[in-house]
C-alpha atoms as a PDB file:
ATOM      1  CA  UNK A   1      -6.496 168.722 102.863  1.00  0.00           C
ATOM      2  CA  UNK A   2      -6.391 172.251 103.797  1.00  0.00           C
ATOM      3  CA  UNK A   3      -4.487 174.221 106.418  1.00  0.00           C
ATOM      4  CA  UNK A   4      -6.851 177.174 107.586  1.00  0.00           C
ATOM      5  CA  UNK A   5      -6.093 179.877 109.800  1.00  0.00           C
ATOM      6  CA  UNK A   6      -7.852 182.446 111.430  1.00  0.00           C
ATOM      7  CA  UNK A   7      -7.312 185.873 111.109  1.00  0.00           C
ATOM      8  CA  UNK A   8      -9.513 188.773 112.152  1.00  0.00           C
ATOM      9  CA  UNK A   9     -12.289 186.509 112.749  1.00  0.00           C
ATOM     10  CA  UNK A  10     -12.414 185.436 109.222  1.00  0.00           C
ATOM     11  CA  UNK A  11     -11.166 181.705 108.190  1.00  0.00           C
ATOM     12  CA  UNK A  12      -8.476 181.999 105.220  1.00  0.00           C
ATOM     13  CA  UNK A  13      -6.840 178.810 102.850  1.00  0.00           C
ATOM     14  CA  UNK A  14      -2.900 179.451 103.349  1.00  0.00           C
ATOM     15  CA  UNK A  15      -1.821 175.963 101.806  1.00  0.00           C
ATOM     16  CA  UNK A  16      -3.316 172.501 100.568  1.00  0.00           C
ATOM     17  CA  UNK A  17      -1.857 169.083 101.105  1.00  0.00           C
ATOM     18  CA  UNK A  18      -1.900 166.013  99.864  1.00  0.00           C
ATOM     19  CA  UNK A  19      -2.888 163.137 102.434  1.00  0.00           C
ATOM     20  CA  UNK A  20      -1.435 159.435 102.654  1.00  0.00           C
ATOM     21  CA  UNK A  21      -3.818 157.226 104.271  1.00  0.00           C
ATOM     22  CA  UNK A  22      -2.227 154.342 103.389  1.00  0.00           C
ATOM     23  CA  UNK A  23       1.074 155.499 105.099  1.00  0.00           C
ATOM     24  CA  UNK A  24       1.353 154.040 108.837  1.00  0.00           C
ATOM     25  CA  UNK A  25       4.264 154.189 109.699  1.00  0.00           C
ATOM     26  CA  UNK A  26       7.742 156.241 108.694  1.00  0.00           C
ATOM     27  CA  UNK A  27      11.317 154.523 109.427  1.00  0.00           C
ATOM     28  CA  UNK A  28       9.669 151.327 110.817  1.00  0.00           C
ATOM     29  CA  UNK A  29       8.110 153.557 113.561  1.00  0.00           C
ATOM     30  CA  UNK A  30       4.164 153.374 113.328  1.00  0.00           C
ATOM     31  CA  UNK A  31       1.852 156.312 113.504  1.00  0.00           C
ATOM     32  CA  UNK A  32      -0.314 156.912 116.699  1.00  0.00           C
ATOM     33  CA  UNK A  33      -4.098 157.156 115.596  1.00  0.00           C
ATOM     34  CA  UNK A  34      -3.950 160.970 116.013  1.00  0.00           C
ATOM     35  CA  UNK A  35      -1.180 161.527 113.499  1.00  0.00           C
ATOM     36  CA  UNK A  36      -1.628 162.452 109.634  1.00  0.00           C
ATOM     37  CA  UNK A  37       0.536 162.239 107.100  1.00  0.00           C
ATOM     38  CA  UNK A  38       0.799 165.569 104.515  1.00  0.00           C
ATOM     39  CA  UNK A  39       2.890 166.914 102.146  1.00  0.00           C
ATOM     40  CA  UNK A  40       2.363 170.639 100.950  1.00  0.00           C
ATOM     41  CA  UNK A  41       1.325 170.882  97.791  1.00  0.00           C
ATOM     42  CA  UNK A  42       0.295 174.471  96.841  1.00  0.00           C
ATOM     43  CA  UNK A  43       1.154 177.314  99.202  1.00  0.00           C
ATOM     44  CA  UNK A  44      -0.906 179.953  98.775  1.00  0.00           C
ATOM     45  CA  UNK A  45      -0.083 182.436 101.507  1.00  0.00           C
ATOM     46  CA  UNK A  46       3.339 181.882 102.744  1.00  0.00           C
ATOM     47  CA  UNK A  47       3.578 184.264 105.377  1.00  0.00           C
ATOM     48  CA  UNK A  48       1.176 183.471 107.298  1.00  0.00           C
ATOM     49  CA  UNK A  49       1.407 183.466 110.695  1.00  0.00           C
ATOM     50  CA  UNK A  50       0.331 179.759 111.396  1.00  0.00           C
ATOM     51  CA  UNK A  51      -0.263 179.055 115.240  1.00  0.00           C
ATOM     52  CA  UNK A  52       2.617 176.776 116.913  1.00  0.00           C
ATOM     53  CA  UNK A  53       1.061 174.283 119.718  1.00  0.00           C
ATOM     54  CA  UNK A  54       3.356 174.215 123.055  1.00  0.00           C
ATOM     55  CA  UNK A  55       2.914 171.978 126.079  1.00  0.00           C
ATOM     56  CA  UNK A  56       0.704 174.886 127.739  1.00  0.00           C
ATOM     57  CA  UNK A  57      -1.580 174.809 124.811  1.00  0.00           C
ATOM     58  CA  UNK A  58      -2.230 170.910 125.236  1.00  0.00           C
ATOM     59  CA  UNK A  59      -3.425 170.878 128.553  1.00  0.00           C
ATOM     60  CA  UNK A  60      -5.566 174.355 128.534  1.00  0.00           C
ATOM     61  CA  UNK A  61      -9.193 174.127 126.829  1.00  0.00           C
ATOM     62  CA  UNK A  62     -10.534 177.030 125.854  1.00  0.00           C
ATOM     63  CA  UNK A  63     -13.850 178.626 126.843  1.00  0.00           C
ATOM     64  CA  UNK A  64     -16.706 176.386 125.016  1.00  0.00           C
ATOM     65  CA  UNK A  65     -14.329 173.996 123.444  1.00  0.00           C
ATOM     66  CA  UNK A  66     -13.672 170.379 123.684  1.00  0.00           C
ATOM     67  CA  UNK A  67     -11.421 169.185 126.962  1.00  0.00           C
ATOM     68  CA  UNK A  68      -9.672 165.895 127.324  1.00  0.00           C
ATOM     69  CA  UNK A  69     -12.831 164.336 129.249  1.00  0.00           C
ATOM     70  CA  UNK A  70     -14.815 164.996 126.656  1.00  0.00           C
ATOM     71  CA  UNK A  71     -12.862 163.809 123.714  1.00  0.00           C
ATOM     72  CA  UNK A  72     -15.458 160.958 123.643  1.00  0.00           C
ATOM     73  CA  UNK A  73     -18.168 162.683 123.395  1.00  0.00           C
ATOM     74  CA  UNK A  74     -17.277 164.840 120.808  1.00  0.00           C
ATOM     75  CA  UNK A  75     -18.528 165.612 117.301  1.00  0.00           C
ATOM     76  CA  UNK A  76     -16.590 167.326 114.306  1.00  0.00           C
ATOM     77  CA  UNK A  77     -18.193 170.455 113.162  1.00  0.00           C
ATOM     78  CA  UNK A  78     -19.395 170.248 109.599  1.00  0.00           C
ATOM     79  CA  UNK A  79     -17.452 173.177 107.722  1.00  0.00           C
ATOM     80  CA  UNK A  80     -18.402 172.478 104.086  1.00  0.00           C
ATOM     81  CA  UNK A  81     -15.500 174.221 102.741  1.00  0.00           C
ATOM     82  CA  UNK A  82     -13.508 172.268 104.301  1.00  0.00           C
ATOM     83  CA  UNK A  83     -15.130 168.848 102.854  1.00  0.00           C
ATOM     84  CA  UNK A  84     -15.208 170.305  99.513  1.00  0.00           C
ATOM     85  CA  UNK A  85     -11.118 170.480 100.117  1.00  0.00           C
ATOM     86  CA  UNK A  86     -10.697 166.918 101.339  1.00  0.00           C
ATOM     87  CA  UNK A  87     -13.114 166.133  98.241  1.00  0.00           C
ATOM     88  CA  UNK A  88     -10.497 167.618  95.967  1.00  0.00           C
ATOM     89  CA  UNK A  89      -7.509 165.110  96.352  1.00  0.00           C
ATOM     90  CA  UNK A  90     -10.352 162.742  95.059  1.00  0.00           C
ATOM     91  CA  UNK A  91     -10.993 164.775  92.295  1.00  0.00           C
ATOM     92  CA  UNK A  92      -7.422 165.130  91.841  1.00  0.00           C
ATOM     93  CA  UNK A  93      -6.948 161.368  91.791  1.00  0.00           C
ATOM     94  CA  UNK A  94      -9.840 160.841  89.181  1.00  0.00           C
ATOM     95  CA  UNK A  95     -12.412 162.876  87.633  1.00  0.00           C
ATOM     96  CA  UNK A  96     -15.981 162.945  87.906  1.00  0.00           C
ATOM     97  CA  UNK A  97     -18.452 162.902  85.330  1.00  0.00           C
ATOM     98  CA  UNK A  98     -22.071 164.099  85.679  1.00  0.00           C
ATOM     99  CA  UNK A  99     -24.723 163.079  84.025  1.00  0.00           C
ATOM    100  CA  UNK A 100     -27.649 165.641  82.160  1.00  0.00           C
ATOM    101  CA  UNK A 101     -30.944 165.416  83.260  1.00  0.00           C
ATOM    102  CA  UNK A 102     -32.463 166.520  79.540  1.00  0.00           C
ATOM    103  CA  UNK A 103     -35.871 167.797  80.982  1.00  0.00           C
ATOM    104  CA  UNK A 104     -33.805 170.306  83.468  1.00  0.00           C
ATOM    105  CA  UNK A 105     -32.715 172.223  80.464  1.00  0.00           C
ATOM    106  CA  UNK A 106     -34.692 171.416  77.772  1.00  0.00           C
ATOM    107  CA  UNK A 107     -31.284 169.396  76.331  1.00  0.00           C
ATOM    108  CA  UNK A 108     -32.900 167.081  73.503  1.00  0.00           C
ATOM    109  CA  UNK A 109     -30.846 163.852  72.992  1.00  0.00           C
ATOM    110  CA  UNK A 110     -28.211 164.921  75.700  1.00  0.00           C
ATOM    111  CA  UNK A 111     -26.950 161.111  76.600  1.00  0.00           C
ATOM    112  CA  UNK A 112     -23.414 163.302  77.139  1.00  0.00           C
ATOM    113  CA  UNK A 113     -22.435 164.226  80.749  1.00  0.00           C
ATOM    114  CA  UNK A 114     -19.654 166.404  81.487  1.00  0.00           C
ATOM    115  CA  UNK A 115     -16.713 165.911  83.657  1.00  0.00           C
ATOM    116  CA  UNK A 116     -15.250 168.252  86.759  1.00  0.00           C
ATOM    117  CA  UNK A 117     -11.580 168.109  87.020  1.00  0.00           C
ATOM    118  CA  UNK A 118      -8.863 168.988  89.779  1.00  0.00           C
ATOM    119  CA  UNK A 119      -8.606 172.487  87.970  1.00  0.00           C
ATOM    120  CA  UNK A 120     -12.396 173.225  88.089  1.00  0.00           C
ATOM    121  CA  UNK A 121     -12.573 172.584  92.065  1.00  0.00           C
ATOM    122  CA  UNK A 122      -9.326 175.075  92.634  1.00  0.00           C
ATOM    123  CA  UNK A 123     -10.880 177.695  90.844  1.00  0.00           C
ATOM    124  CA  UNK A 124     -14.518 177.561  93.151  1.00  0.00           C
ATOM    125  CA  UNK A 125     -11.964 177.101  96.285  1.00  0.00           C
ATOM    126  CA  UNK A 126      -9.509 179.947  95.216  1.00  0.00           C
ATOM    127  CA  UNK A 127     -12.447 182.306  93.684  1.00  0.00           C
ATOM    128  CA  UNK A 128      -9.295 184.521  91.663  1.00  0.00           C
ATOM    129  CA  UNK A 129     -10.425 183.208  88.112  1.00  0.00           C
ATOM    130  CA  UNK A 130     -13.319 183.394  85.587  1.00  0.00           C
ATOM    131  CA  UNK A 131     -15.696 179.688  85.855  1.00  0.00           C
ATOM    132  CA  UNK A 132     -15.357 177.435  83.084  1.00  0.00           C
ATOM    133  CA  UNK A 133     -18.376 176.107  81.406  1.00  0.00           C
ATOM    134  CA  UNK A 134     -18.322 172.866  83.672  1.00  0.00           C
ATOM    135  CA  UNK A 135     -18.438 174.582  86.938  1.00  0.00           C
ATOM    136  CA  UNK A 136     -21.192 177.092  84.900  1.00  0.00           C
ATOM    137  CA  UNK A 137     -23.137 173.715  84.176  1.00  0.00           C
ATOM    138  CA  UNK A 138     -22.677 172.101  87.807  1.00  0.00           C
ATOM    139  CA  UNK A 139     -23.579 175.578  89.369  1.00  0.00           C
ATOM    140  CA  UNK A 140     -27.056 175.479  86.954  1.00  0.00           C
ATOM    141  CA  UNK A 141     -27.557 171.959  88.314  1.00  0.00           C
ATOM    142  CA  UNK A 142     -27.384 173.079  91.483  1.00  0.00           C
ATOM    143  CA  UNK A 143     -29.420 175.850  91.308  1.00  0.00           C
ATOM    144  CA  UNK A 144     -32.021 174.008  89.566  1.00  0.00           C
ATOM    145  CA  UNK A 145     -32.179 171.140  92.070  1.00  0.00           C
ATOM    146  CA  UNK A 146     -32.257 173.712  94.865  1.00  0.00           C
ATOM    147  CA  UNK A 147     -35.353 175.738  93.456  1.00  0.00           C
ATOM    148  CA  UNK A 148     -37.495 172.474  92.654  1.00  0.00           C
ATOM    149  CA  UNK A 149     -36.342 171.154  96.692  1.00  0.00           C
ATOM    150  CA  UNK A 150     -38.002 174.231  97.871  1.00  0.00           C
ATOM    151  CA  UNK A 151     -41.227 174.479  95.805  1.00  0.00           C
ATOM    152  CA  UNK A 152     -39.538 177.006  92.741  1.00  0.00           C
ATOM    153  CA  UNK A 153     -39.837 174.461  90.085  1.00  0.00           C
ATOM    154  CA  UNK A 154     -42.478 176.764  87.969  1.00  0.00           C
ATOM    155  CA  UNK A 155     -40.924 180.027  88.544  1.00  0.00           C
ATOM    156  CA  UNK A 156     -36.873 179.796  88.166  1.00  0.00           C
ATOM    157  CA  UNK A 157     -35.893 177.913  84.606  1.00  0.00           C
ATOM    158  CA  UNK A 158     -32.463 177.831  84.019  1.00  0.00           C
ATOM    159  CA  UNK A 159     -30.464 177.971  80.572  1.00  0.00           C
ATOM    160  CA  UNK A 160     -27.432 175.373  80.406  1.00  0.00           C
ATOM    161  CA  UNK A 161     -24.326 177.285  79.957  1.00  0.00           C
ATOM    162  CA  UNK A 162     -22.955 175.009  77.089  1.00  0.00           C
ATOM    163  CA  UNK A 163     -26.125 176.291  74.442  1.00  0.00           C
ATOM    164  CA  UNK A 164     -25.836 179.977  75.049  1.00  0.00           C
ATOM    165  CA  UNK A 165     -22.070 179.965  74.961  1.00  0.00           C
ATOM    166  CA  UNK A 166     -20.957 182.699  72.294  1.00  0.00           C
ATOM    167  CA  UNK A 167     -19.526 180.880  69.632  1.00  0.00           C
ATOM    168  CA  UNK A 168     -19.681 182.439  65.644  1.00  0.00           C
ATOM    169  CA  UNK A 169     -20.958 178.853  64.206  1.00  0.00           C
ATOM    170  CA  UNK A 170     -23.620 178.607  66.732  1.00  0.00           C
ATOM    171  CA  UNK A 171     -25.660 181.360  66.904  1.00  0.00           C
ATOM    172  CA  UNK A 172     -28.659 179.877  65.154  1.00  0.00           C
ATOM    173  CA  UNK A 173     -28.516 176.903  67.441  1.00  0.00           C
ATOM    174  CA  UNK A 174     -28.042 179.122  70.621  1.00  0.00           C
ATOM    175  CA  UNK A 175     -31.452 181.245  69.391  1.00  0.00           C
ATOM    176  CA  UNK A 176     -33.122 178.301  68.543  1.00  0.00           C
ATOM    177  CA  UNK A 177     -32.556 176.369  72.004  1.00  0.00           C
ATOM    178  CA  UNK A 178     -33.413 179.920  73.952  1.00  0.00           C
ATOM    179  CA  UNK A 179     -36.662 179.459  72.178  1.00  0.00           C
ATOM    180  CA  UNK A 180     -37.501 176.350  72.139  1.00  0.00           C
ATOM    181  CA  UNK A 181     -36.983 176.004  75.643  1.00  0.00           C
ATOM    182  CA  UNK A 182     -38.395 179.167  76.818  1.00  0.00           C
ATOM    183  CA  UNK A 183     -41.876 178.319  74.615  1.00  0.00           C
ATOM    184  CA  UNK A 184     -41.570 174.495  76.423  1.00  0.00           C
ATOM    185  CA  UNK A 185     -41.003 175.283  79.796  1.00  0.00           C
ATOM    186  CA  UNK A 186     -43.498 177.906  80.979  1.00  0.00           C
ATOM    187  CA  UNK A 187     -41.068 179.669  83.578  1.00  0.00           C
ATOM    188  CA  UNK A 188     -41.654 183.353  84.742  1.00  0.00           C
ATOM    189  CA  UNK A 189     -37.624 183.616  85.115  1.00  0.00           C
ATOM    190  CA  UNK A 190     -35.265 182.485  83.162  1.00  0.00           C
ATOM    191  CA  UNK A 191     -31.512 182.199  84.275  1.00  0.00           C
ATOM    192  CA  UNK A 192     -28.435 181.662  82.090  1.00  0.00           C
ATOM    193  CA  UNK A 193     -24.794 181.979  82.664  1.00  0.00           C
ATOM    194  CA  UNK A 194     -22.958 183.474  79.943  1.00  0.00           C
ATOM    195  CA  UNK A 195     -19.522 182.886  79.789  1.00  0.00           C
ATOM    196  CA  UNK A 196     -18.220 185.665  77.140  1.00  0.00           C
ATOM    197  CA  UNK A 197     -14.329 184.223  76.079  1.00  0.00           C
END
């Protein structure tokens, strides 16, 4: 879970937590159905000035915002970074491994998927480090799916990040999949993440 705050009309990450669901009470006393329990488990801006509820602030709404009467009524905004944080205690927890699709990339005898880890999440969230070849190879997949959803399929093909990688014992195998593929698929543009180590 992430704690947000607003500054300067921008949304900023100042700390992630780690949620207990299966945690309903604490000394015998049990939770209401409003209250959470979190433990911090990465600060990442500690001085930021995080907004303090008082009794005021509970019974004021705000201009265009939900009001006790309409607690019933209301519906959660969808703020997809802040799904793809909730996602990540999941990923945390275990893993998940994606499958190839060999005719996206022109993979031959790809039965291997590839796995996205706890690590791989924090770097898209935190956006400070260089993408490993999984998040390369999930962002492809993405792209890919998202051209052929909106009628691109012929125009954008996309180069899996894996068989260009620069390694000195695979540069005949990296010119030979470029060509292969290139000759097979029939694209006009051809996309390929290069991760340079």
């Amino acid at each position: 879970m992430g704690l947000y705050v607003v500054e300067d009309q921008s949304t900023m990450l100042v700390a992630l937590g780690k949620v207990y669901d299966n945690a309903s009470s604490i000394h015998n006393v049990p939770y209401e159905d409003d209250v959470l329990r979190v433990s911090v488990v990465t600060v990442y801006k500690g001085d930021a000035q995080v907004p303090y509820p008082t009794s005021e602030d509970s019974h004021k709404c705000l201009p265009n915002s939900v009001g006790p009467a309409d607690m019933g009524i209301a519906k959660a905004v969808v703020d997809q970074l802040g799904q793809l944080v909730k996602n990540l205690f999941d990923v945390y927890q275990k893993p998940v491994e994606l499958s190839w699709d060999e005719a996206k990339f022109g993979l031959p005898n790809s039965k291997n998927g590839f796995f996205v880890t706890h690590a791989d999440v924090t770097e898209i969230i935190l956006g400070d480090k260089c993408l490993n070849i999984a998040i390369l190879q999930l962002w492809m997949m993405f792209m890919n799916d998202r051209s052929t959803s909106i009628g691109f399929a012929p125009v954008y093909g996309f180069l899996e990040p894996q068989s260009i990688h620069n390694a000195k014992d695979q540069r005949e195998e990296c010119e030979q999949y470029i060509e292969t593929w290139v000759k097979e698929s029939h694209r006009e543009v051809y996309i390929g993440p290069y991760l340079n180590q």
